[in-house]
PDB file of N, CA and C in Angstrom:
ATOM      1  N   UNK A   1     119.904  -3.061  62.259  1.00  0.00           N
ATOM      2  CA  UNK A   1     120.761  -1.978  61.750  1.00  0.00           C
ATOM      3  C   UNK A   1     122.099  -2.009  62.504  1.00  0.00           C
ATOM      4  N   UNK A   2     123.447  -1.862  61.368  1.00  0.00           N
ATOM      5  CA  UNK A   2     124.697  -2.019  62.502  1.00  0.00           C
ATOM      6  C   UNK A   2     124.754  -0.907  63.066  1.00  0.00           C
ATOM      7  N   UNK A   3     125.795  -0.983  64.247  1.00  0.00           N
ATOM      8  CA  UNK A   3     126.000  -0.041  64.854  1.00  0.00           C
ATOM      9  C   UNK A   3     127.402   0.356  64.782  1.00  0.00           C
ATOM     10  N   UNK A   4     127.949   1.499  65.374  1.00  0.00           N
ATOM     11  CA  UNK A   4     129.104   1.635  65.336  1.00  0.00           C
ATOM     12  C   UNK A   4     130.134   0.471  65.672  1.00  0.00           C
ATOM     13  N   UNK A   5     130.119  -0.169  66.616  1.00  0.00           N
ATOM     14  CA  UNK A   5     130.849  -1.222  66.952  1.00  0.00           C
ATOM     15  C   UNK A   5     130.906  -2.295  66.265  1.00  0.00           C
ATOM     16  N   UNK A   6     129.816  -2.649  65.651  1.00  0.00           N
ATOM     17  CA  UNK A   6     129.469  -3.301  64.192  1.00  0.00           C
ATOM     18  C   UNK A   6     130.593  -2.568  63.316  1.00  0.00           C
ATOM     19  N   UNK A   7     130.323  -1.487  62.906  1.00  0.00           N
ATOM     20  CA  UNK A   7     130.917  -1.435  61.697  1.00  0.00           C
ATOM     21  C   UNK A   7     132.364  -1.338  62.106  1.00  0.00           C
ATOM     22  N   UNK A   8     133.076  -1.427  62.709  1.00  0.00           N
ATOM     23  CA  UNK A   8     134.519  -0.904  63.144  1.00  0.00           C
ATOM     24  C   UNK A   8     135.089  -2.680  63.614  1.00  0.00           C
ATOM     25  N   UNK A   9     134.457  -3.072  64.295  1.00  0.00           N
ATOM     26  CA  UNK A   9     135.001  -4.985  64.278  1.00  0.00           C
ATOM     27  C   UNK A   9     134.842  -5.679  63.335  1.00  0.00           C
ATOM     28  N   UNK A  10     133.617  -4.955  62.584  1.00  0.00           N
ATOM     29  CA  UNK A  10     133.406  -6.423  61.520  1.00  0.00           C
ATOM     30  C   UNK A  10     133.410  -5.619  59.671  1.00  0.00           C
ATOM     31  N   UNK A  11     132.337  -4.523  59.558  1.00  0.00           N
ATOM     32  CA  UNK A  11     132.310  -4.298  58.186  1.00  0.00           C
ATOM     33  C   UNK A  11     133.683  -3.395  57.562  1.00  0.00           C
ATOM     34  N   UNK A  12     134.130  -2.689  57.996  1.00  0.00           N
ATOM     35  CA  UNK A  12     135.506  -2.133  58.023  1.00  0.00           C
ATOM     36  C   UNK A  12     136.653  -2.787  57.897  1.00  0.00           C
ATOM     37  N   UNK A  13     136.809  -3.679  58.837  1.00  0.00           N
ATOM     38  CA  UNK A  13     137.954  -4.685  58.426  1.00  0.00           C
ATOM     39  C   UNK A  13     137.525  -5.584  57.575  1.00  0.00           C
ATOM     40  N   UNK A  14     136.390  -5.751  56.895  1.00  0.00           N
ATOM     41  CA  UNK A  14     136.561  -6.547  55.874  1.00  0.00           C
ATOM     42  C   UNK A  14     136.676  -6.084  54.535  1.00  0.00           C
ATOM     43  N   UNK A  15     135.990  -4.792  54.345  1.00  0.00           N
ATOM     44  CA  UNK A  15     136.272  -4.011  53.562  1.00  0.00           C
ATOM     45  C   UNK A  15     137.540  -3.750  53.287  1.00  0.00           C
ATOM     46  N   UNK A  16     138.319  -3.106  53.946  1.00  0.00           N
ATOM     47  CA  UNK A  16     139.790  -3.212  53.700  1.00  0.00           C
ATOM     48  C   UNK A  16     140.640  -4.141  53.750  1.00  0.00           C
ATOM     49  N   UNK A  17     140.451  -5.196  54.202  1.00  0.00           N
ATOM     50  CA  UNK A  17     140.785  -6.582  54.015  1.00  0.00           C
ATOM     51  C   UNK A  17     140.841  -7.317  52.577  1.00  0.00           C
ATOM     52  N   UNK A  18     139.577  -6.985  52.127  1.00  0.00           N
ATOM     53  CA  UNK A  18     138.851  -6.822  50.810  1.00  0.00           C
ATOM     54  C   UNK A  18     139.873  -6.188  49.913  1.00  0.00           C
ATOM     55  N   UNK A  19     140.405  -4.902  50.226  1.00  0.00           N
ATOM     56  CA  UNK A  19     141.190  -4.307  49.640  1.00  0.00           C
ATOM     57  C   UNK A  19     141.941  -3.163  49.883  1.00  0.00           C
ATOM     58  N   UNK A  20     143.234  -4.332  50.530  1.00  0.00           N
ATOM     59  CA  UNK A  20     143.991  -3.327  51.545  1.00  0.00           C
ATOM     60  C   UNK A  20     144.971  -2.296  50.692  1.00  0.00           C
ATOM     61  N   UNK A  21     145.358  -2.598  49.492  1.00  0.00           N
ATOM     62  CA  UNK A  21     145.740  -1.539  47.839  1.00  0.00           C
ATOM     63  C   UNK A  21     145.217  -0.280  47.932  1.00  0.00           C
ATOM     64  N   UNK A  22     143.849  -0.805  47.710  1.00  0.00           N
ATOM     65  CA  UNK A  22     142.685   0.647  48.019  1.00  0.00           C
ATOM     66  C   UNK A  22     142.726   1.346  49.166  1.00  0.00           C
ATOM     67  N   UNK A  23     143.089   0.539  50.428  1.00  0.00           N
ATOM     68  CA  UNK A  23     143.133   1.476  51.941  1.00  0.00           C
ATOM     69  C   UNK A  23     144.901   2.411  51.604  1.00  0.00           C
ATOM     70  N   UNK A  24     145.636   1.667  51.037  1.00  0.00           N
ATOM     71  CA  UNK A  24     146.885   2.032  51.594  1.00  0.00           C
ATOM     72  C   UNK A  24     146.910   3.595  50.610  1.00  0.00           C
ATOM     73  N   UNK A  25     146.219   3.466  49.227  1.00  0.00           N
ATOM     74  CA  UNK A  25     145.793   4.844  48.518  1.00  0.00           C
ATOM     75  C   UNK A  25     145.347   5.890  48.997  1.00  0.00           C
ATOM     76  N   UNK A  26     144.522   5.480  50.415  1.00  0.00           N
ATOM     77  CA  UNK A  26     144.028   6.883  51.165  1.00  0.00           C
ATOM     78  C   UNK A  26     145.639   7.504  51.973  1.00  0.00           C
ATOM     79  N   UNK A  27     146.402   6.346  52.455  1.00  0.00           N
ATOM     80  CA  UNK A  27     147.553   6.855  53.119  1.00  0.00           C
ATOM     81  C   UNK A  27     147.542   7.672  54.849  1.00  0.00           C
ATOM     82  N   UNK A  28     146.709   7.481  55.040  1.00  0.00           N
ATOM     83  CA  UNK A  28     146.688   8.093  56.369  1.00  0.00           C
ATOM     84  C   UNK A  28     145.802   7.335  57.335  1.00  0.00           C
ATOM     85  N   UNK A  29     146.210   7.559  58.466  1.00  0.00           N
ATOM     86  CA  UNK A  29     145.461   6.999  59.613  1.00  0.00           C
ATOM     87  C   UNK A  29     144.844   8.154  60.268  1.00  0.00           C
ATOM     88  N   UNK A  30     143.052   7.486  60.854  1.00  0.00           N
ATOM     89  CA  UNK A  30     142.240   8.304  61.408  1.00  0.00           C
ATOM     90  C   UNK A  30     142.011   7.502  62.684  1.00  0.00           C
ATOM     91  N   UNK A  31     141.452   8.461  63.846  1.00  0.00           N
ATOM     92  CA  UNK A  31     141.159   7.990  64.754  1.00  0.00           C
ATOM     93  C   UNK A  31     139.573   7.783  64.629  1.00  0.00           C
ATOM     94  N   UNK A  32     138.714   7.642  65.088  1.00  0.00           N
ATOM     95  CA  UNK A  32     137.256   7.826  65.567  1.00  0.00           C
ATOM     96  C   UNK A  32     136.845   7.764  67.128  1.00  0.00           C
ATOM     97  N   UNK A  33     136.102   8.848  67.643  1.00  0.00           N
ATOM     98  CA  UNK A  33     136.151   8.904  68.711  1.00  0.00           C
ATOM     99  C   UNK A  33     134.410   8.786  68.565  1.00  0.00           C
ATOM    100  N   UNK A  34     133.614   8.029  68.852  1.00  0.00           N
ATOM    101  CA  UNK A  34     132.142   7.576  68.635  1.00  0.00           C
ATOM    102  C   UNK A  34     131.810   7.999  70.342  1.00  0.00           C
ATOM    103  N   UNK A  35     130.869   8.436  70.490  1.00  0.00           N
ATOM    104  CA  UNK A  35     130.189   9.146  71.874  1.00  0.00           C
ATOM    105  C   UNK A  35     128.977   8.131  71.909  1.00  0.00           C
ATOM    106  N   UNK A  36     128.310   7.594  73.075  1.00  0.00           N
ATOM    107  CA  UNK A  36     127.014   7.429  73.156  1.00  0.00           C
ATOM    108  C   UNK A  36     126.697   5.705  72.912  1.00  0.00           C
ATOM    109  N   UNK A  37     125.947   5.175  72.823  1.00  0.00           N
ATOM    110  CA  UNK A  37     125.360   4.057  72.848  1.00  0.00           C
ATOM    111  C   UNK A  37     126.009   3.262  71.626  1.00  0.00           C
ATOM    112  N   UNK A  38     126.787   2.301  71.817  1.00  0.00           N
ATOM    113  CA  UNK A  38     127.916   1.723  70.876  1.00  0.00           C
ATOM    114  C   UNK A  38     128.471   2.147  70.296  1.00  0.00           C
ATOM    115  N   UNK A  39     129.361   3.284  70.669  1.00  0.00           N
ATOM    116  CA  UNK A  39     130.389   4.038  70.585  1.00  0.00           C
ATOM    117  C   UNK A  39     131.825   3.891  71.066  1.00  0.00           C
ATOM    118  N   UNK A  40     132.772   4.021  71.250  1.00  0.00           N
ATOM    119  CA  UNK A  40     134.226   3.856  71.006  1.00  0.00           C
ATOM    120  C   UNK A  40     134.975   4.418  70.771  1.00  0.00           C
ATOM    121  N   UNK A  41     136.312   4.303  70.673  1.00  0.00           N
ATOM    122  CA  UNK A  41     137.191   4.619  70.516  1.00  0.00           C
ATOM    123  C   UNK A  41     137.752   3.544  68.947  1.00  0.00           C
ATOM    124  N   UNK A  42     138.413   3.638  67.826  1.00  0.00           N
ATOM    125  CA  UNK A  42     138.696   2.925  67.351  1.00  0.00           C
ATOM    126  C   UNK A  42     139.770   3.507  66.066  1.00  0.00           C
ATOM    127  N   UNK A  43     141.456   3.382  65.947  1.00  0.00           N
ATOM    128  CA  UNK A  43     141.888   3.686  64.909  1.00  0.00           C
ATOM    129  C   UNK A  43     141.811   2.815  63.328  1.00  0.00           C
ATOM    130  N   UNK A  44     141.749   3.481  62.459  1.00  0.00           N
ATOM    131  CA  UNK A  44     141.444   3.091  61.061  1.00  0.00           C
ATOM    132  C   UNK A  44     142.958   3.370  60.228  1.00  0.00           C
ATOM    133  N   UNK A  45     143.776   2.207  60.459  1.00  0.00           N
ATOM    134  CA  UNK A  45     145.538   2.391  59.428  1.00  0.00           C
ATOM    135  C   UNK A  45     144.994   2.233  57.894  1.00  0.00           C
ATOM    136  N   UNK A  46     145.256   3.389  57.302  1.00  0.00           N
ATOM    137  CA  UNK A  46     145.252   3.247  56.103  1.00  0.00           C
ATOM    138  C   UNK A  46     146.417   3.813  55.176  1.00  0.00           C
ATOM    139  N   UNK A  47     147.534   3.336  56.131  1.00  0.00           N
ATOM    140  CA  UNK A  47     149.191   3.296  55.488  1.00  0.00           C
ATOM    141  C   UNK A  47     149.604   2.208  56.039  1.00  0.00           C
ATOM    142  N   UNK A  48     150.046   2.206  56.738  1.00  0.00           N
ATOM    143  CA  UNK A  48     151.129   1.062  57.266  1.00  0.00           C
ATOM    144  C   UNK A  48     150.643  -0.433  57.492  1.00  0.00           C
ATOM    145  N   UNK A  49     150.346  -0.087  58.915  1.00  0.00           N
ATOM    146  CA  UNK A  49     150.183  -1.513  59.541  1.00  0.00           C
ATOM    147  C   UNK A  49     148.217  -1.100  59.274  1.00  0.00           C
ATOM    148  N   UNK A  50     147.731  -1.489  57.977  1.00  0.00           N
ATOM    149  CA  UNK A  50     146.866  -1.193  57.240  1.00  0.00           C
ATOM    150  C   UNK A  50     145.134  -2.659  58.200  1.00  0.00           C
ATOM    151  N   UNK A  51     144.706  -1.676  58.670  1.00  0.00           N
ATOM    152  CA  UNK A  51     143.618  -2.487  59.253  1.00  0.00           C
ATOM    153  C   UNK A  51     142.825  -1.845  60.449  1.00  0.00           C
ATOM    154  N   UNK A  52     142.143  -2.237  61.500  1.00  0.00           N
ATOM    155  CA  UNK A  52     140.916  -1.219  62.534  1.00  0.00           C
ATOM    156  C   UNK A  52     141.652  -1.646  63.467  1.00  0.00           C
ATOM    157  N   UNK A  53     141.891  -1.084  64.296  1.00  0.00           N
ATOM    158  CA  UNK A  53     142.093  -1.795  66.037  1.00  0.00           C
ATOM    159  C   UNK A  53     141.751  -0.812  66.938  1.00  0.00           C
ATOM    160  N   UNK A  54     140.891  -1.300  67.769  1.00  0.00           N
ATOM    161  CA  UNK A  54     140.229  -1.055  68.982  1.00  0.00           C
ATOM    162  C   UNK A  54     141.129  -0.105  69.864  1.00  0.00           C
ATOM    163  N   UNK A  55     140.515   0.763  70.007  1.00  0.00           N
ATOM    164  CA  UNK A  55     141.448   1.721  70.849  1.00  0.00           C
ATOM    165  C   UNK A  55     142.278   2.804  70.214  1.00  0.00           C
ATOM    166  N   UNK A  56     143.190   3.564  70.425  1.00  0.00           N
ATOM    167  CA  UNK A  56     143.950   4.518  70.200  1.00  0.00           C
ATOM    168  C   UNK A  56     145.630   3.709  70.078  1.00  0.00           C
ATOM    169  N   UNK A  57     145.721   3.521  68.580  1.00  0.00           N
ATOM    170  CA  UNK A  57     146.810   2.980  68.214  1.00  0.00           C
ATOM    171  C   UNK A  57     147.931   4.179  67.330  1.00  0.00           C
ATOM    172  N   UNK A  58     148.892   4.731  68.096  1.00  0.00           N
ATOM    173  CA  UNK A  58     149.815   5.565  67.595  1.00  0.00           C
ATOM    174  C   UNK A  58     149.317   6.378  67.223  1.00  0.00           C
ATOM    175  N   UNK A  59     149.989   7.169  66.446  1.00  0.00           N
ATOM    176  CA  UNK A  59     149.139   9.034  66.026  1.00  0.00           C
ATOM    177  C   UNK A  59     148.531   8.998  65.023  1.00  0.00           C
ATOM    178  N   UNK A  60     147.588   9.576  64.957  1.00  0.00           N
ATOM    179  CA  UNK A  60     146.365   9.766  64.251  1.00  0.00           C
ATOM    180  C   UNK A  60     146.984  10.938  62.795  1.00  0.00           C
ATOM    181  N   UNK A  61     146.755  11.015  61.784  1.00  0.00           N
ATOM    182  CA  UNK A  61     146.864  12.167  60.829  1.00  0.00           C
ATOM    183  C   UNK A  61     145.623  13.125  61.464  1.00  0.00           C
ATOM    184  N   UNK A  62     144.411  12.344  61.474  1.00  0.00           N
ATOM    185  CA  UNK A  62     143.326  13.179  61.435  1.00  0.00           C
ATOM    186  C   UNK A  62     142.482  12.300  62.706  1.00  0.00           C
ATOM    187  N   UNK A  63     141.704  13.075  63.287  1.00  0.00           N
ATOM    188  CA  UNK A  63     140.554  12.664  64.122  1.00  0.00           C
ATOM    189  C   UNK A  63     139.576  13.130  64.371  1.00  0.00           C
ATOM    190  N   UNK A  64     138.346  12.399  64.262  1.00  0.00           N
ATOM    191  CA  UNK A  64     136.873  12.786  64.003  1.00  0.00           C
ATOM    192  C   UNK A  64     135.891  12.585  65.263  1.00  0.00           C
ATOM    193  N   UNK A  65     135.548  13.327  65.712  1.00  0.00           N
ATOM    194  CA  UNK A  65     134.786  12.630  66.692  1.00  0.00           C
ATOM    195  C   UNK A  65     132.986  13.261  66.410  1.00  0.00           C
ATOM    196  N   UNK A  66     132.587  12.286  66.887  1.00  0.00           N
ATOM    197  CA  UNK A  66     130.843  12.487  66.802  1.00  0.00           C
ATOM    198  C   UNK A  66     129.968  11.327  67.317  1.00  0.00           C
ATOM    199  N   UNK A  67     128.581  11.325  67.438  1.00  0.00           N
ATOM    200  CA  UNK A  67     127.609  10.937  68.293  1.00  0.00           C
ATOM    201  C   UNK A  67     127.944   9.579  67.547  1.00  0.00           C
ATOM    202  N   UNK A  68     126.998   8.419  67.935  1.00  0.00           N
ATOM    203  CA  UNK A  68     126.815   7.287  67.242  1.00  0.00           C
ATOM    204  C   UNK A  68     125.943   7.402  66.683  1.00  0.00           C
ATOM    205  N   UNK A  69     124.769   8.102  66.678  1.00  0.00           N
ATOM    206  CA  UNK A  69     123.488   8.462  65.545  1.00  0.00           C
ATOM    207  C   UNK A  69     124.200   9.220  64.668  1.00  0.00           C
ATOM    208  N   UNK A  70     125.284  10.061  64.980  1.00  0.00           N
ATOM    209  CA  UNK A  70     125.641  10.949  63.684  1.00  0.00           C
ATOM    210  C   UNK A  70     126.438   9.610  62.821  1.00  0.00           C
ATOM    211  N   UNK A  71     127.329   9.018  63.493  1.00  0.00           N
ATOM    212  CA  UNK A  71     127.897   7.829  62.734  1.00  0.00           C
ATOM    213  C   UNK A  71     127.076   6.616  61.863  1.00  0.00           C
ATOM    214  N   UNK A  72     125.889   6.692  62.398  1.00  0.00           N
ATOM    215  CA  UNK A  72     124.757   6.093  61.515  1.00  0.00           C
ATOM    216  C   UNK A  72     124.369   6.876  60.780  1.00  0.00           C
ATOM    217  N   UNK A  73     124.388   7.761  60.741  1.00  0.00           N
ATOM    218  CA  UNK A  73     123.715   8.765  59.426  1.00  0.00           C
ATOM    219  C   UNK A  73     125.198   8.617  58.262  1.00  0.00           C
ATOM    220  N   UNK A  74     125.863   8.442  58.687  1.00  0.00           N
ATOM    221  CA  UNK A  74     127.338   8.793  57.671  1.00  0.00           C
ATOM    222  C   UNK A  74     127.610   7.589  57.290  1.00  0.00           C
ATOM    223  N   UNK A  75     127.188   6.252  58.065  1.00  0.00           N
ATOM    224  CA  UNK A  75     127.659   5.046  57.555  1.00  0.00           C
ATOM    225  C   UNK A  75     126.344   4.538  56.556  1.00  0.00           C
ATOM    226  N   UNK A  76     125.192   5.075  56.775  1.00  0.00           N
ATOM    227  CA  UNK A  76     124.083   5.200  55.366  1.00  0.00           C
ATOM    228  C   UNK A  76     124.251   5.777  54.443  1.00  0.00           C
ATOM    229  N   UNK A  77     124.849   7.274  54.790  1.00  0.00           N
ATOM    230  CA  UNK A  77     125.069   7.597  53.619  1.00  0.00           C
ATOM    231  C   UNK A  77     126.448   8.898  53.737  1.00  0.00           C
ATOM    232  N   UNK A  78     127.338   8.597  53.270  1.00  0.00           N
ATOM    233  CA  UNK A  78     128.625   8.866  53.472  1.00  0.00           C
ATOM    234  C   UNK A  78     128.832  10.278  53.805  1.00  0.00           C
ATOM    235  N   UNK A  79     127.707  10.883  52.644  1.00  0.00           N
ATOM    236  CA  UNK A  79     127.976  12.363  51.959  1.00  0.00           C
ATOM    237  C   UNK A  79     127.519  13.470  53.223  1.00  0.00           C
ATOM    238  N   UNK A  80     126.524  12.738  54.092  1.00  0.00           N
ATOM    239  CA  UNK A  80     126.234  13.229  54.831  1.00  0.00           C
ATOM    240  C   UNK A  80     127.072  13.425  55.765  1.00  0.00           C
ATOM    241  N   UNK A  81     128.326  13.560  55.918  1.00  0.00           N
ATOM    242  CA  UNK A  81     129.458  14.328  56.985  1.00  0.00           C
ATOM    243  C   UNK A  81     130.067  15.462  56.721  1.00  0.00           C
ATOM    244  N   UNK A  82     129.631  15.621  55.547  1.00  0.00           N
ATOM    245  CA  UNK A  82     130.171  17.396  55.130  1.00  0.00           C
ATOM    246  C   UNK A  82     128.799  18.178  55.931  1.00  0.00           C
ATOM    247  N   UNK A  83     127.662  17.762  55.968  1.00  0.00           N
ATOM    248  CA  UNK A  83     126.394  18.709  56.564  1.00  0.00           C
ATOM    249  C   UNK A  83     126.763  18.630  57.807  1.00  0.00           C
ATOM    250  N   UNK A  84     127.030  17.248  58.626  1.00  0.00           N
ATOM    251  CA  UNK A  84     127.519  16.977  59.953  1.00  0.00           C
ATOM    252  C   UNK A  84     128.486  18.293  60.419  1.00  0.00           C
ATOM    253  N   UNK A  85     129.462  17.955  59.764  1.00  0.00           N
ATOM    254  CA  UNK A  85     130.684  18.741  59.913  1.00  0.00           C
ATOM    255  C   UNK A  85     130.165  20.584  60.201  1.00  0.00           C
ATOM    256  N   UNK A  86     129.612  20.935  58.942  1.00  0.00           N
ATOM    257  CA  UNK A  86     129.023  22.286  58.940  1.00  0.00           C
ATOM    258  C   UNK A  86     128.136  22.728  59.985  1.00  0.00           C
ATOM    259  N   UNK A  87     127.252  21.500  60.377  1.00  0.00           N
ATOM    260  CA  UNK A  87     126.480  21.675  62.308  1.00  0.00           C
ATOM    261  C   UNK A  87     127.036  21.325  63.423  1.00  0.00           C
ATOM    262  N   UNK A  88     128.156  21.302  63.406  1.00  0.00           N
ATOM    263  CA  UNK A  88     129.492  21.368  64.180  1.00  0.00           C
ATOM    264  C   UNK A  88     129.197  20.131  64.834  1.00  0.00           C
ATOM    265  N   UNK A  89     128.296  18.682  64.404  1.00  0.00           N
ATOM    266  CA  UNK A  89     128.016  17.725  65.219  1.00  0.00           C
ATOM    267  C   UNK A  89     129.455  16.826  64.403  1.00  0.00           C
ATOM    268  N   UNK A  90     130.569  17.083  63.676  1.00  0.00           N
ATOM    269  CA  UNK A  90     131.016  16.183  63.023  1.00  0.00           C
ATOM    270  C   UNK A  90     132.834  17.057  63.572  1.00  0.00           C
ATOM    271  N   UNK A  91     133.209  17.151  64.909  1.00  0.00           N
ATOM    272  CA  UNK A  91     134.490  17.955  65.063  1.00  0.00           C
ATOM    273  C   UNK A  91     135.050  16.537  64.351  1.00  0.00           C
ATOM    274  N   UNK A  92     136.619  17.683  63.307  1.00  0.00           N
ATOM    275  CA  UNK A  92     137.427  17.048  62.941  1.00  0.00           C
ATOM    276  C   UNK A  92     139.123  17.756  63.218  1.00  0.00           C
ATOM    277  N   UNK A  93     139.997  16.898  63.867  1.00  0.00           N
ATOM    278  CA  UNK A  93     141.165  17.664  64.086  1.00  0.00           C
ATOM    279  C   UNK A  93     142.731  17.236  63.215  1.00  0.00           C
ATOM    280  N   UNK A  94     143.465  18.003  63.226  1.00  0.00           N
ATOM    281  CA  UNK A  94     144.397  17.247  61.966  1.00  0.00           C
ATOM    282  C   UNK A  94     144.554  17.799  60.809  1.00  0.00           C
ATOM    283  N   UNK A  95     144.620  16.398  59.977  1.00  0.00           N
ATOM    284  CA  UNK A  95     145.089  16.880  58.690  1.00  0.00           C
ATOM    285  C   UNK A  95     143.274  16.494  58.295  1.00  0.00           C
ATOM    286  N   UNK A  96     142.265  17.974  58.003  1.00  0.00           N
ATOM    287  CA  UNK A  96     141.286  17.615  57.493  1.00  0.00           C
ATOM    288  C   UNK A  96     140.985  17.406  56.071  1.00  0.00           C
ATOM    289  N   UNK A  97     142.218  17.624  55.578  1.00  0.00           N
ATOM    290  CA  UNK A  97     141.800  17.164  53.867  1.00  0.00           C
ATOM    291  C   UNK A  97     141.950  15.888  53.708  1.00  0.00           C
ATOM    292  N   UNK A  98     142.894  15.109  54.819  1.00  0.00           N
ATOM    293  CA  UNK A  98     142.374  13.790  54.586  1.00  0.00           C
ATOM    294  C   UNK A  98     141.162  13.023  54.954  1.00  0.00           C
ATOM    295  N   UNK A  99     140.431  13.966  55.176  1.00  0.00           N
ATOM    296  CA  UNK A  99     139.221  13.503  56.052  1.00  0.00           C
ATOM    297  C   UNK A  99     138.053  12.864  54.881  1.00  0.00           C
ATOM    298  N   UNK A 100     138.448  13.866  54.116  1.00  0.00           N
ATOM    299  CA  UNK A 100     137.463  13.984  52.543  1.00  0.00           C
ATOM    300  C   UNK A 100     137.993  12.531  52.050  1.00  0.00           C
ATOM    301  N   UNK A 101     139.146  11.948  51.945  1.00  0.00           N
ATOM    302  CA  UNK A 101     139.229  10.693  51.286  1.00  0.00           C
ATOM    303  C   UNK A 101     138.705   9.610  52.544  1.00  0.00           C
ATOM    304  N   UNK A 102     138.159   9.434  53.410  1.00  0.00           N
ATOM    305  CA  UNK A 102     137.585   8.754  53.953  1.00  0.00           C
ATOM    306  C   UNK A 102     136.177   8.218  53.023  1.00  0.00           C
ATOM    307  N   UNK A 103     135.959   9.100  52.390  1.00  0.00           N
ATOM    308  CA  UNK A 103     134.438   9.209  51.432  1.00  0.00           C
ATOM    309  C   UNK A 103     134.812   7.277  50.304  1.00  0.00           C
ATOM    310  N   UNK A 104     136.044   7.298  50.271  1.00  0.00           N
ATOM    311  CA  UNK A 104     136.453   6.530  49.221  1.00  0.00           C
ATOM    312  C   UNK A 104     136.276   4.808  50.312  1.00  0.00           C
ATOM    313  N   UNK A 105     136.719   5.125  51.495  1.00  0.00           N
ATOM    314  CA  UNK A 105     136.927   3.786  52.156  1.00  0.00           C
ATOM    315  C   UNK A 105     135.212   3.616  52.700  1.00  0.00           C
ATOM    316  N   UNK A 106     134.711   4.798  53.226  1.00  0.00           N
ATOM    317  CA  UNK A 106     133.066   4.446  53.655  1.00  0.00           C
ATOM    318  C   UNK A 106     132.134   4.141  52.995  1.00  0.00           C
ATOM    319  N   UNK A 107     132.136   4.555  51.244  1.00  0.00           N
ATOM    320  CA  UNK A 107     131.368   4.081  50.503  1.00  0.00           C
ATOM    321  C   UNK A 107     131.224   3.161  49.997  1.00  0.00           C
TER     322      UNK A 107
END
């Protein structure tokens, strides 16, 4: 099963790689702040300089932070970060309506 660090080096950038048109439609950049056992730090450009890089790259629109089990529950199944969110295991800071088009790049 991947893990966060998995999905942020390898399935993410290929996905949007895949189809960086489709990333640049969400228009905003998120941070992820992953806690716990292959967890990280990692920004997600989905305007500009459109791709993942390791670490905290320039300002964030929006930033999410949560466990790495919560990030496995959301990278199975997407929908499950609105319940996250509502058990306060899913803080999001920013612009959170862009948070909701994340649903489009994780699925």
């Amino acid at each position: 099963m991947p893990d966060a660090k998995t999905d942020f080096t390898k399935n993410l950038p290929e996905k949007i790689s895949g189809d960086p048109d489709g990333a640049k439609e969400i228009g905003a950049v998120f941070m992820f702040k992953i806690t716990g056992d292959g967890g990280g730090t990692w920004t997600v450009n989905c305007r500009d300089e459109v791709g993942v890089h390791e670490g905290e790259h320039g300002e964030a629109d929006c930033t999410l932070e949560l466990s790495a089990e919560d990030w496995q529950s959301i990278s199975d199944n997407p929908s499950m970060a609105m319940q996250l969110y509502f058990q306060g295991k899913l803080k999001v800071s920013g612009d959170a309506m862009k948070a909701t088009k994340l649903q489009q790049l994780l699925g």
